[in-house]
C-alpha atoms as a PDB file:
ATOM      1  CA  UNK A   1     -13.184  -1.838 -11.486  1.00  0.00           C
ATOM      2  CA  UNK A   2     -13.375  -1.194 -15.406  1.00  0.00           C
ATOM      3  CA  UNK A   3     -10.716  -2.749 -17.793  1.00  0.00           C
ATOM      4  CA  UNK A   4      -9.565  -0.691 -20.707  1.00  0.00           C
ATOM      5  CA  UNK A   5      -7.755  -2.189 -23.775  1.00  0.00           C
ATOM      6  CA  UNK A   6      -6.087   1.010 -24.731  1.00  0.00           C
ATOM      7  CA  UNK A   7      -2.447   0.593 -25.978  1.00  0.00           C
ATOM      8  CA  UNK A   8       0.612   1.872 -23.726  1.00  0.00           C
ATOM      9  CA  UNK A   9       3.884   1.936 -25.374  1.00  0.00           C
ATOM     10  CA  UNK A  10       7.000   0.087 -24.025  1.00  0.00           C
ATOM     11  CA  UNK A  11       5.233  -1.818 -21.747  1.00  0.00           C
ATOM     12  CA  UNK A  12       4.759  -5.267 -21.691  1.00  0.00           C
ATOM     13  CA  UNK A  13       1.540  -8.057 -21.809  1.00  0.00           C
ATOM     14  CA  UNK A  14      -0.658  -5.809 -19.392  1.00  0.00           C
ATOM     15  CA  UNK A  15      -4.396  -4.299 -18.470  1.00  0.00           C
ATOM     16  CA  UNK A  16      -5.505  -0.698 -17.723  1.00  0.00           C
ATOM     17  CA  UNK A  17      -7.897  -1.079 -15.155  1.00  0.00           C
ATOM     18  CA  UNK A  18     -10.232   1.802 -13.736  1.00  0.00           C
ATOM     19  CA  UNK A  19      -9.945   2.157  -9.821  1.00  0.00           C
ATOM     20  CA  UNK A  20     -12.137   4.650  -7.799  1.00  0.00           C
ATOM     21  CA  UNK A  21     -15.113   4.452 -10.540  1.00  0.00           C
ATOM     22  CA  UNK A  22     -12.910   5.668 -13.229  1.00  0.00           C
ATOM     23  CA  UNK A  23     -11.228   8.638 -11.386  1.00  0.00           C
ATOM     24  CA  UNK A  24      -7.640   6.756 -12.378  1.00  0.00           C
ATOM     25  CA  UNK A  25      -6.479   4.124 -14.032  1.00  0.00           C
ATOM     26  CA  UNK A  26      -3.685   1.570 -13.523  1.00  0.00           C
ATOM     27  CA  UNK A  27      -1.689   0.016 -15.765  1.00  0.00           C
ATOM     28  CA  UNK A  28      -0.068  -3.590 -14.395  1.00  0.00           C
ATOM     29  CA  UNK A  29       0.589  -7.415 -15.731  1.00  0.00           C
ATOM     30  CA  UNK A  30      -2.067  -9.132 -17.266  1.00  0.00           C
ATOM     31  CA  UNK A  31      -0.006 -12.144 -16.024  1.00  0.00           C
ATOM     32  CA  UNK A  32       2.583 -12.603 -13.498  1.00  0.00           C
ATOM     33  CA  UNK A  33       3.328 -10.130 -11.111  1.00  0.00           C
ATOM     34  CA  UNK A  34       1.080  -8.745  -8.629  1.00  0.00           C
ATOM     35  CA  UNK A  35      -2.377  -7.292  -9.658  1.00  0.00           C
ATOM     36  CA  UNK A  36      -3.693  -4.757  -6.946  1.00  0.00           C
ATOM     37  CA  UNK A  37      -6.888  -5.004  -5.838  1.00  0.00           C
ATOM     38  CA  UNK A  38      -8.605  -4.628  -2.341  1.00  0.00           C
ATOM     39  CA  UNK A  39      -5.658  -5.028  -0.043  1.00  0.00           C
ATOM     40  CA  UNK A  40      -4.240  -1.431  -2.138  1.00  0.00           C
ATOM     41  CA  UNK A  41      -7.430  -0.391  -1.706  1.00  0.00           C
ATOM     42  CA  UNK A  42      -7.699  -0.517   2.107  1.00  0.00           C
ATOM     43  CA  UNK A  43      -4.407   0.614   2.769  1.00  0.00           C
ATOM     44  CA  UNK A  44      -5.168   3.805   0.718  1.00  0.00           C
ATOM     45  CA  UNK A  45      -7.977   4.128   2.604  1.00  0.00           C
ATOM     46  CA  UNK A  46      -5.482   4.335   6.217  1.00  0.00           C
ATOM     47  CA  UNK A  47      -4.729   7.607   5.149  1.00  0.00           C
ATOM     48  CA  UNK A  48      -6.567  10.148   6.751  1.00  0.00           C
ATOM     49  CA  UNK A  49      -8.568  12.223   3.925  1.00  0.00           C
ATOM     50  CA  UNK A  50      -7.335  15.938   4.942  1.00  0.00           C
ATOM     51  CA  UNK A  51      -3.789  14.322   4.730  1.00  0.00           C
ATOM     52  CA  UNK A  52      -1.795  17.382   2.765  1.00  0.00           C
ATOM     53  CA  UNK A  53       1.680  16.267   3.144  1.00  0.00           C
ATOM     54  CA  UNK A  54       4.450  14.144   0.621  1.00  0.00           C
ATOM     55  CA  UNK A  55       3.959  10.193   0.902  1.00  0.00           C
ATOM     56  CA  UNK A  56       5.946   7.192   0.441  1.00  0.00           C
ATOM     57  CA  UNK A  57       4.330   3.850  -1.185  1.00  0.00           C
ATOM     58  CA  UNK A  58       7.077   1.173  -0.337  1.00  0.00           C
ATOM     59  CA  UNK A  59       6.356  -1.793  -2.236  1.00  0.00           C
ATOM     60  CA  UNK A  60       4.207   0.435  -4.812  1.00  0.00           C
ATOM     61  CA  UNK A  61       4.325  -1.988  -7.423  1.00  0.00           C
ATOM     62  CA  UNK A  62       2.018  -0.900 -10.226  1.00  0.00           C
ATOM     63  CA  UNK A  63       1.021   1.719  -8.189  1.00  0.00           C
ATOM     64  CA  UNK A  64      -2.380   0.813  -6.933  1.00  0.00           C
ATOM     65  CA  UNK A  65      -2.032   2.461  -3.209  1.00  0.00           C
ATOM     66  CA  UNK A  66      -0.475   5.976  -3.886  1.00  0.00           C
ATOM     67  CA  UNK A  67      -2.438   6.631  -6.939  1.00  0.00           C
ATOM     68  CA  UNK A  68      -5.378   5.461  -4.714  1.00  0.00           C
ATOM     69  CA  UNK A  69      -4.727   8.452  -1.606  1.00  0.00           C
ATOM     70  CA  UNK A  70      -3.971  11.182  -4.278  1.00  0.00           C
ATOM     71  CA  UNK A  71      -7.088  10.345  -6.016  1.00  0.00           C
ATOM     72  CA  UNK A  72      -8.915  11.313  -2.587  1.00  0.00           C
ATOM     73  CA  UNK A  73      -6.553  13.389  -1.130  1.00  0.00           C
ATOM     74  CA  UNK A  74      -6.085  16.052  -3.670  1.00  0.00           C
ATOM     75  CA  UNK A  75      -3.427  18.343  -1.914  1.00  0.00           C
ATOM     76  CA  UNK A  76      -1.000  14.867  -1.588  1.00  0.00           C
ATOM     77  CA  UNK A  77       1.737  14.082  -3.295  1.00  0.00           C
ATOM     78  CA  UNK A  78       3.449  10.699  -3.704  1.00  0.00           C
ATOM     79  CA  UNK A  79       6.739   8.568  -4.380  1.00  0.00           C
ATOM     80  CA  UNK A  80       6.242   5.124  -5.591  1.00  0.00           C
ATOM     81  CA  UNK A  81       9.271   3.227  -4.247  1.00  0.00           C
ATOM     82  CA  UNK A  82       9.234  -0.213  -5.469  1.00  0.00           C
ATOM     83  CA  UNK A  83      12.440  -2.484  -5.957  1.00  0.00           C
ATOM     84  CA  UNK A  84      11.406  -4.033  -9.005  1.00  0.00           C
ATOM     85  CA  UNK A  85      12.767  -2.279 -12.323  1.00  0.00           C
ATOM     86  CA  UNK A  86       9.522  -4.495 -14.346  1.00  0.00           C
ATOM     87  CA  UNK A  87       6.907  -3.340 -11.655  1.00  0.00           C
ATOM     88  CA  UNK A  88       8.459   0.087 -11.577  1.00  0.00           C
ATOM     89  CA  UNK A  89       7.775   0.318 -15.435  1.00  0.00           C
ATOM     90  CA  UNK A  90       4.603  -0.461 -15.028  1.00  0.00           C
ATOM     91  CA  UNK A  91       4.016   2.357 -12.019  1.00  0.00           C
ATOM     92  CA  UNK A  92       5.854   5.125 -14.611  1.00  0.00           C
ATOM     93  CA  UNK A  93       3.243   3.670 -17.491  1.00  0.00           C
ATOM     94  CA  UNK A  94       0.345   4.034 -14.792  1.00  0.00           C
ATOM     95  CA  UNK A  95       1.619   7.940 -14.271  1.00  0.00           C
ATOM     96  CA  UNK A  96       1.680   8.077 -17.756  1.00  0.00           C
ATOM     97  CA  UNK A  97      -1.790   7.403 -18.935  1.00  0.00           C
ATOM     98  CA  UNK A  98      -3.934  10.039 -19.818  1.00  0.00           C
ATOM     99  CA  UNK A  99      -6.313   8.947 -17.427  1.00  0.00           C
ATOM    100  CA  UNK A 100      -3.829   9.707 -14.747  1.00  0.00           C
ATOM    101  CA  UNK A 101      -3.086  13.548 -15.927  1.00  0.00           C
ATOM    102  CA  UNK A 102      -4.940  15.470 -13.330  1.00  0.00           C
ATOM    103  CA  UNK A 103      -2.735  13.222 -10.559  1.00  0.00           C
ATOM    104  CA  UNK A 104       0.616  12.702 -12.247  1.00  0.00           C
ATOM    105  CA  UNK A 105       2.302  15.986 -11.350  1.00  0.00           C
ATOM    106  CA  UNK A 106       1.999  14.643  -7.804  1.00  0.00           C
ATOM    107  CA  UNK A 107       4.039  11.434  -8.053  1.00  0.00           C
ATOM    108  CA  UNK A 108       6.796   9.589  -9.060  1.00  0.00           C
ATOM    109  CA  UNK A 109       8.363   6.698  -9.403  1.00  0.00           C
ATOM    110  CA  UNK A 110      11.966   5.936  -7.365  1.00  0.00           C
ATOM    111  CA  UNK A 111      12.894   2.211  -8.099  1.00  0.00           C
ATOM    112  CA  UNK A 112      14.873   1.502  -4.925  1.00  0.00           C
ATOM    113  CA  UNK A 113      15.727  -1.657  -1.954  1.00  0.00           C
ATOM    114  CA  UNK A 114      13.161  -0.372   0.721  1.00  0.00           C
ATOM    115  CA  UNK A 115      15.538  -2.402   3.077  1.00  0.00           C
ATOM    116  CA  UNK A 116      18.508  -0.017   2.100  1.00  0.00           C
ATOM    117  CA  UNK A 117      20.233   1.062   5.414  1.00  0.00           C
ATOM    118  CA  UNK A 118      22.494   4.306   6.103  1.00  0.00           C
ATOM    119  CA  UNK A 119      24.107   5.794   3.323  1.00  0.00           C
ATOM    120  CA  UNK A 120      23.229   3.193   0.681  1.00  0.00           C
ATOM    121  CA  UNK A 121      19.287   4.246   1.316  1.00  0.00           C
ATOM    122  CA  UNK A 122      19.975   7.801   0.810  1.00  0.00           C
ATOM    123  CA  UNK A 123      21.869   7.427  -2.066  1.00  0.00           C
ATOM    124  CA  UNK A 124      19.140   4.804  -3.209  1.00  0.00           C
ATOM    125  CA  UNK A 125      16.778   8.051  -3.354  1.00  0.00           C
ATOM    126  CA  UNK A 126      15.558   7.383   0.341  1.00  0.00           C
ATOM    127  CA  UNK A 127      16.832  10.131   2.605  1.00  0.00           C
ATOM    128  CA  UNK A 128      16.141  10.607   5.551  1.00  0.00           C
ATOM    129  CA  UNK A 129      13.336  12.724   6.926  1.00  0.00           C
ATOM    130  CA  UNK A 130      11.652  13.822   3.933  1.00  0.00           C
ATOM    131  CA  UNK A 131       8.169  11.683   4.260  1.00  0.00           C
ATOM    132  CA  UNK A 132       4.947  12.419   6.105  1.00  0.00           C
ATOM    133  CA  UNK A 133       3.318   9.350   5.790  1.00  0.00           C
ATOM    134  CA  UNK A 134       4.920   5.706   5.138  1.00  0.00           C
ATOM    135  CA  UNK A 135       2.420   3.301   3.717  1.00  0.00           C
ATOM    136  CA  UNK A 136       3.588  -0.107   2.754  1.00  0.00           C
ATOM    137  CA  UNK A 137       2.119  -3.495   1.179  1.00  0.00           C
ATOM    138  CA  UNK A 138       5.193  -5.908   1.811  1.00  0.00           C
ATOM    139  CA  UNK A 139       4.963  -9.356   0.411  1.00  0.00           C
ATOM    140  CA  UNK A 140       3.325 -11.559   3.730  1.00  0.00           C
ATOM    141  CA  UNK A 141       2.638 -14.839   2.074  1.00  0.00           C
ATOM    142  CA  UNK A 142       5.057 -17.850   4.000  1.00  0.00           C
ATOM    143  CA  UNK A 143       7.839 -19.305   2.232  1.00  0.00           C
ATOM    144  CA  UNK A 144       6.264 -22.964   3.131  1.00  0.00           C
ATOM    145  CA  UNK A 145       2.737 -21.354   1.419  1.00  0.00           C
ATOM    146  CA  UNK A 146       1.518 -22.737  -2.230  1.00  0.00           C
ATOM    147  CA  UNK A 147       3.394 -20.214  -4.219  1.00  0.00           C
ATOM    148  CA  UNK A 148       3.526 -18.838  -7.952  1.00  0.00           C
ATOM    149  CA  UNK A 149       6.444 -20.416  -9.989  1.00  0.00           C
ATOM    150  CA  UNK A 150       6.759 -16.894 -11.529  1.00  0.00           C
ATOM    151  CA  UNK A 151       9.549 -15.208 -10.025  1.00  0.00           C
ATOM    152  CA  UNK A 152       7.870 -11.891 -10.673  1.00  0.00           C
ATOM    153  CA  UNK A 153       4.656 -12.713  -8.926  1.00  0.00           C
ATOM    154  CA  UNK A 154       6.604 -14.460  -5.823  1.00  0.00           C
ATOM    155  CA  UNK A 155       9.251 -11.391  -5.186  1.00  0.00           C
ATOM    156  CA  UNK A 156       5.731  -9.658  -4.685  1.00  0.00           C
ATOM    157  CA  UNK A 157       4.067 -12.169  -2.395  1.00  0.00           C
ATOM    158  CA  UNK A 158       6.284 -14.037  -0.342  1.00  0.00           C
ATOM    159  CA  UNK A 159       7.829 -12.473   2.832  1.00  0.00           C
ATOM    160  CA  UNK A 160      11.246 -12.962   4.129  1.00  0.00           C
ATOM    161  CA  UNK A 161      13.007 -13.619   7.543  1.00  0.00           C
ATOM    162  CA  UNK A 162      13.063 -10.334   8.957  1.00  0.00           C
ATOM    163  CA  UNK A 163      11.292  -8.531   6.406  1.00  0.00           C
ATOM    164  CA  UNK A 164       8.989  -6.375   9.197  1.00  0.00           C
ATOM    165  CA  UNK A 165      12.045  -5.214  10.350  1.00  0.00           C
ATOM    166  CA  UNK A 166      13.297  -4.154   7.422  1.00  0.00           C
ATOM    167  CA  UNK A 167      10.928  -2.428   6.120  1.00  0.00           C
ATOM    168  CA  UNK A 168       9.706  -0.489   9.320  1.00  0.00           C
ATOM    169  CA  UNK A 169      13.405   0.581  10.370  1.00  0.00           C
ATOM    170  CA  UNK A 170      13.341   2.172   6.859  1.00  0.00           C
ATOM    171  CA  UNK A 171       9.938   4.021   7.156  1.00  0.00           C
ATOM    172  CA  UNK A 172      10.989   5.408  10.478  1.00  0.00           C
ATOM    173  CA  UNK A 173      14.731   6.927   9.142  1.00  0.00           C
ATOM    174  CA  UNK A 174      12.726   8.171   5.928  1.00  0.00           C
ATOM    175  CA  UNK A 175       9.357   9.454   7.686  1.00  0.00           C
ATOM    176  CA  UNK A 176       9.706  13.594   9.398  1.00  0.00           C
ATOM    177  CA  UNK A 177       9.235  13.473  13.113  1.00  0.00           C
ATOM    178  CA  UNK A 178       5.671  12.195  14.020  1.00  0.00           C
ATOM    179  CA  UNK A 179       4.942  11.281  10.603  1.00  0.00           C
ATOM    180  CA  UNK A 180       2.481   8.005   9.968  1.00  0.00           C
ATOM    181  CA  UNK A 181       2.795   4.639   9.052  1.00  0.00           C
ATOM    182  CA  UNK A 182       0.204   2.179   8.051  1.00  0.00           C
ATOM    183  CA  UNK A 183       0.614  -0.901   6.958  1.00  0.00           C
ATOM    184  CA  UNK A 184      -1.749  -4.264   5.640  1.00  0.00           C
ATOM    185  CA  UNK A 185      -0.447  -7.248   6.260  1.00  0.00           C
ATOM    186  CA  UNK A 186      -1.950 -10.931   7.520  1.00  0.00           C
ATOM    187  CA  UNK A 187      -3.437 -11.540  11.328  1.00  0.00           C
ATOM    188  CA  UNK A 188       0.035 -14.353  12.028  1.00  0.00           C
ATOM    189  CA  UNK A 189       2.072 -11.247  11.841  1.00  0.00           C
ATOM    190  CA  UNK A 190       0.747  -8.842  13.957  1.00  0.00           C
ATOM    191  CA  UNK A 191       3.226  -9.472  16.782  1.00  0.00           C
ATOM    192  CA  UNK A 192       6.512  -8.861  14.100  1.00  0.00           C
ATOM    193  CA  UNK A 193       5.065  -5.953  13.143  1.00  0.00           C
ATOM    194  CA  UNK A 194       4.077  -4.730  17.189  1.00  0.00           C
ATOM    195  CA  UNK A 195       8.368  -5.668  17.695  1.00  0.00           C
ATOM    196  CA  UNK A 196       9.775  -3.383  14.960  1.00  0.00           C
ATOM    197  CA  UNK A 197       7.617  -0.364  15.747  1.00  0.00           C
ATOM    198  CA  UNK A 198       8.690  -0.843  19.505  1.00  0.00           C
ATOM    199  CA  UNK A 199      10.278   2.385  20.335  1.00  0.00           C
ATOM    200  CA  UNK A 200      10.047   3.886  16.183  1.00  0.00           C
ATOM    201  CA  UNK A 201       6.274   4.509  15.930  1.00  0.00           C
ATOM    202  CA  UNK A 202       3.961   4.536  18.770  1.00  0.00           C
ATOM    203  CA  UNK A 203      -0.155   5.044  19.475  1.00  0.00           C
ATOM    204  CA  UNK A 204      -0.500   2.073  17.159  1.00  0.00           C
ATOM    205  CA  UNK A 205      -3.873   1.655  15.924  1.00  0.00           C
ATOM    206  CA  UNK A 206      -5.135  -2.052  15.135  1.00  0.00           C
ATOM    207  CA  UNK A 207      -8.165  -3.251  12.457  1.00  0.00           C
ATOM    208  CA  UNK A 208      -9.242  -6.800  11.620  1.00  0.00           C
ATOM    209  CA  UNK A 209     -10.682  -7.090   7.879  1.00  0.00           C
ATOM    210  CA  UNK A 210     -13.063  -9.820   8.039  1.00  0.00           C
ATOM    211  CA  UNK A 211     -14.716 -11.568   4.726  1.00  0.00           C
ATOM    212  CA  UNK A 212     -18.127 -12.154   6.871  1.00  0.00           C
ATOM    213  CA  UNK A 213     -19.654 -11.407  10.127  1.00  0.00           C
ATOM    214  CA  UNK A 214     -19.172 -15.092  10.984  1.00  0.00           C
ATOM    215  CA  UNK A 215     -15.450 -15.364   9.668  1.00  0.00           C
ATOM    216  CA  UNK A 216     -12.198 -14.766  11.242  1.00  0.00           C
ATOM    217  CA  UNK A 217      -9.942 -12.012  10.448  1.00  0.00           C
ATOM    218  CA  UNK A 218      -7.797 -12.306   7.178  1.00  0.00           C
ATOM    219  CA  UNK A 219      -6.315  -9.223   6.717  1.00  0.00           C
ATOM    220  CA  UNK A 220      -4.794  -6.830   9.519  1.00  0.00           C
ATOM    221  CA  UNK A 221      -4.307  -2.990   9.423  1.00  0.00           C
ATOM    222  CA  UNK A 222      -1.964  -0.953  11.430  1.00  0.00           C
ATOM    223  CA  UNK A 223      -1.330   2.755  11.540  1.00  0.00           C
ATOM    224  CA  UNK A 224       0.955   4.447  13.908  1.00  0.00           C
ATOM    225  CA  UNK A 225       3.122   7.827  14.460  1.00  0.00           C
ATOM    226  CA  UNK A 226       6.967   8.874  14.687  1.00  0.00           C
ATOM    227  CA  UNK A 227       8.527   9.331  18.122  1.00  0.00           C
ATOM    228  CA  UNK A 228       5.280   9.675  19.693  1.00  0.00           C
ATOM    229  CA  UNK A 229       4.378   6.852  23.015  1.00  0.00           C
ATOM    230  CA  UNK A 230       0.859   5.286  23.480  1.00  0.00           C
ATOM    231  CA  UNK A 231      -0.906   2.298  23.880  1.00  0.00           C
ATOM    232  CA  UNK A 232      -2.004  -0.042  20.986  1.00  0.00           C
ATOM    233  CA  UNK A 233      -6.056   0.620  20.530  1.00  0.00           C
ATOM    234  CA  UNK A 234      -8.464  -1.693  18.220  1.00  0.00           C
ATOM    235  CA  UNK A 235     -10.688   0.256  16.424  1.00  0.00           C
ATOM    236  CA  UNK A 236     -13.667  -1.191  14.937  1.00  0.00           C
ATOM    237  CA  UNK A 237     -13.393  -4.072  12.224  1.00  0.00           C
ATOM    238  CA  UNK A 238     -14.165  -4.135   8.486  1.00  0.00           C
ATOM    239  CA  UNK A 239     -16.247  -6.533   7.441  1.00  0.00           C
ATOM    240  CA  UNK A 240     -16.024  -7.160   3.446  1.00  0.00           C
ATOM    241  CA  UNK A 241     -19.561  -8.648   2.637  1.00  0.00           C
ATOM    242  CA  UNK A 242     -22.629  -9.557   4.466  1.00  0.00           C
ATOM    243  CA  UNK A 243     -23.692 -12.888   6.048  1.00  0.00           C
ATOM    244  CA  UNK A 244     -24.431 -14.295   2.721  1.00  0.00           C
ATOM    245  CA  UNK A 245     -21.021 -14.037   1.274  1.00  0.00           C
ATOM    246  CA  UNK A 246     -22.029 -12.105  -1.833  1.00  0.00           C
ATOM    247  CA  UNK A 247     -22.613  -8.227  -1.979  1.00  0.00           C
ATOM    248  CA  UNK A 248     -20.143  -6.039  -0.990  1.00  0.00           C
ATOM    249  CA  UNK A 249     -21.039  -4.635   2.152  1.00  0.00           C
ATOM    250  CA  UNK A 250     -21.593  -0.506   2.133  1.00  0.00           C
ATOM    251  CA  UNK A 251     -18.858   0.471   3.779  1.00  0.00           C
ATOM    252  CA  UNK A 252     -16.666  -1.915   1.885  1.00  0.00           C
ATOM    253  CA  UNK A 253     -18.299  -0.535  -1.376  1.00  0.00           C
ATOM    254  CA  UNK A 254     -17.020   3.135  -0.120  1.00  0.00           C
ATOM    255  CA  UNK A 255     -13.277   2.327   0.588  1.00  0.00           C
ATOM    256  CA  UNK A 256     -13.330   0.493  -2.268  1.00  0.00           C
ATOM    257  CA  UNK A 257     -14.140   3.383  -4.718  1.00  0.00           C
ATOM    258  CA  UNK A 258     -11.945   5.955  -2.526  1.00  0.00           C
ATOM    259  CA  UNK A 259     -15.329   7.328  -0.676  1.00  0.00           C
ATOM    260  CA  UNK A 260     -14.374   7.102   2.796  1.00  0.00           C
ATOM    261  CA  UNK A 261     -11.265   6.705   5.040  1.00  0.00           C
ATOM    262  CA  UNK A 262     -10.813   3.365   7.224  1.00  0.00           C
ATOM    263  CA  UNK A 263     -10.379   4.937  10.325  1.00  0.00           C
ATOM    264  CA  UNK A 264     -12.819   7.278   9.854  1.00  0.00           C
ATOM    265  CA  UNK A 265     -10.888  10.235   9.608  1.00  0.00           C
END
């Protein structure tokens, strides 16, 4: 991704970075915070590419993951939910940038609690029923984990008791009957992710993200549907670079730059 120094009013210390070889641009904290970077990438990538309908990024901070399906998915349209008013600016500075024109009558920013329930969501902005697809980045580092002393950066990163819960019991009030979900998260957490979608979202779909052939899963992505039953299935892994560590692998390169879906659809 390409870094651009060009000036955006209002906003505070920050980059513009290209994403998808220049086809947008994002606009986030050049310290503290979260940065996006392959994780937003990937979970873009869960959406199918003939998706049509109205998404929801929970946890959008800068904006990485919406910005990411509309830029291959050019019938979408997005809502950038993020709970942060800072990280929020930064997602309404991202739709602002003239790099962003051809995608920024398709989203906007809503700075809400994803883990709103009842009548305080829907008066957050998050009624019920209005989303085809869910996706969401939560924060999944542990508590006990080395974290950031900047509060900014560790509201983005570190998970909560619960937080699975939360978050999914949200996407399935908000999402239209058999609408998606798909979610990135670490491998440790697979099973409180499994419990809250138990009897919300069903025909789960599993993928391990490995860094090498040889290496054990560090990232996990799920995707599932609204109201419908089926078994879990584990689809084929992604594996980020080759045995030596270094180059990108292909397919990596692809869902990277917005080139191909992750579950191949």
């Amino acid at each position: 991704m390409a870094a651009s120094t060009a000036p955006v009013p209002d906003t505070p210390a920050h980059t513009v970075d290209a994403f998808h070889r220049g086809r947008f641009w994002l606009v986030q904290p050049s310290r503290g915070g979260h940065r996006a970077g392959m994780d937003a990438m990937m979970l873009a990538a869960a959406v199918p590419s003939g998706f049509s309908g109205r998404l929801a990024d929970f946890g959008a901070g800068a904006g990485a993951a919406a910005l990411a399906v509309l830029s291959r998915c050019p019938a979408a349209q997005a809502v950038l939910v993020e709970r942060s008013a800072e990280m929020a600016g930064f997602a309404a500075a991202t739709l602002s940038h003239p790099g962003n024109a051809h995608l920024g009558d398709r989203a906007s920013v809503l700075t809400a609690d994803v883990t709103l329930t009842g009548r305080a969501r829907g008066q957050a902005g998050l009624a019920d029923n209005q989303f085809d697809f869910v996706i969401m980045n939560p924060p999944f580092n542990a508590a006990q984990d080395r974290s950031t002393p900047n509060a900014l950066r560790r509201q983005a990163h570190v998970t909560e008791d619960g937080l699975f819960e939360r978050w999914i019991r949200s996407a399935a009030a908000v999402a239209k009957p058999r609408g998606g979900l798909a979610i990135i998260a670490r491998p440790e957490q697979l099973v409180a992710i499994l419990d809250a979608l138990e009897g919300r979202f069903g025909d789960a779909e599993l993928l391990c993200v490995h860094p090498r052939p040889d290496a054990a899963a560090i990232r996990i992505v799920v995707r599932a549907v609204l109201g419908v039953r089926g078994k879990l299935s584990i689809r084929p892994p992604l594996t980020l670079h080759g045995p030596s560590g270094n180059a990108p692998a292909e397919r990596t390169e692809m869902i990277n730059n917005g080139l191909a879906s992750l579950f191949g659809d």
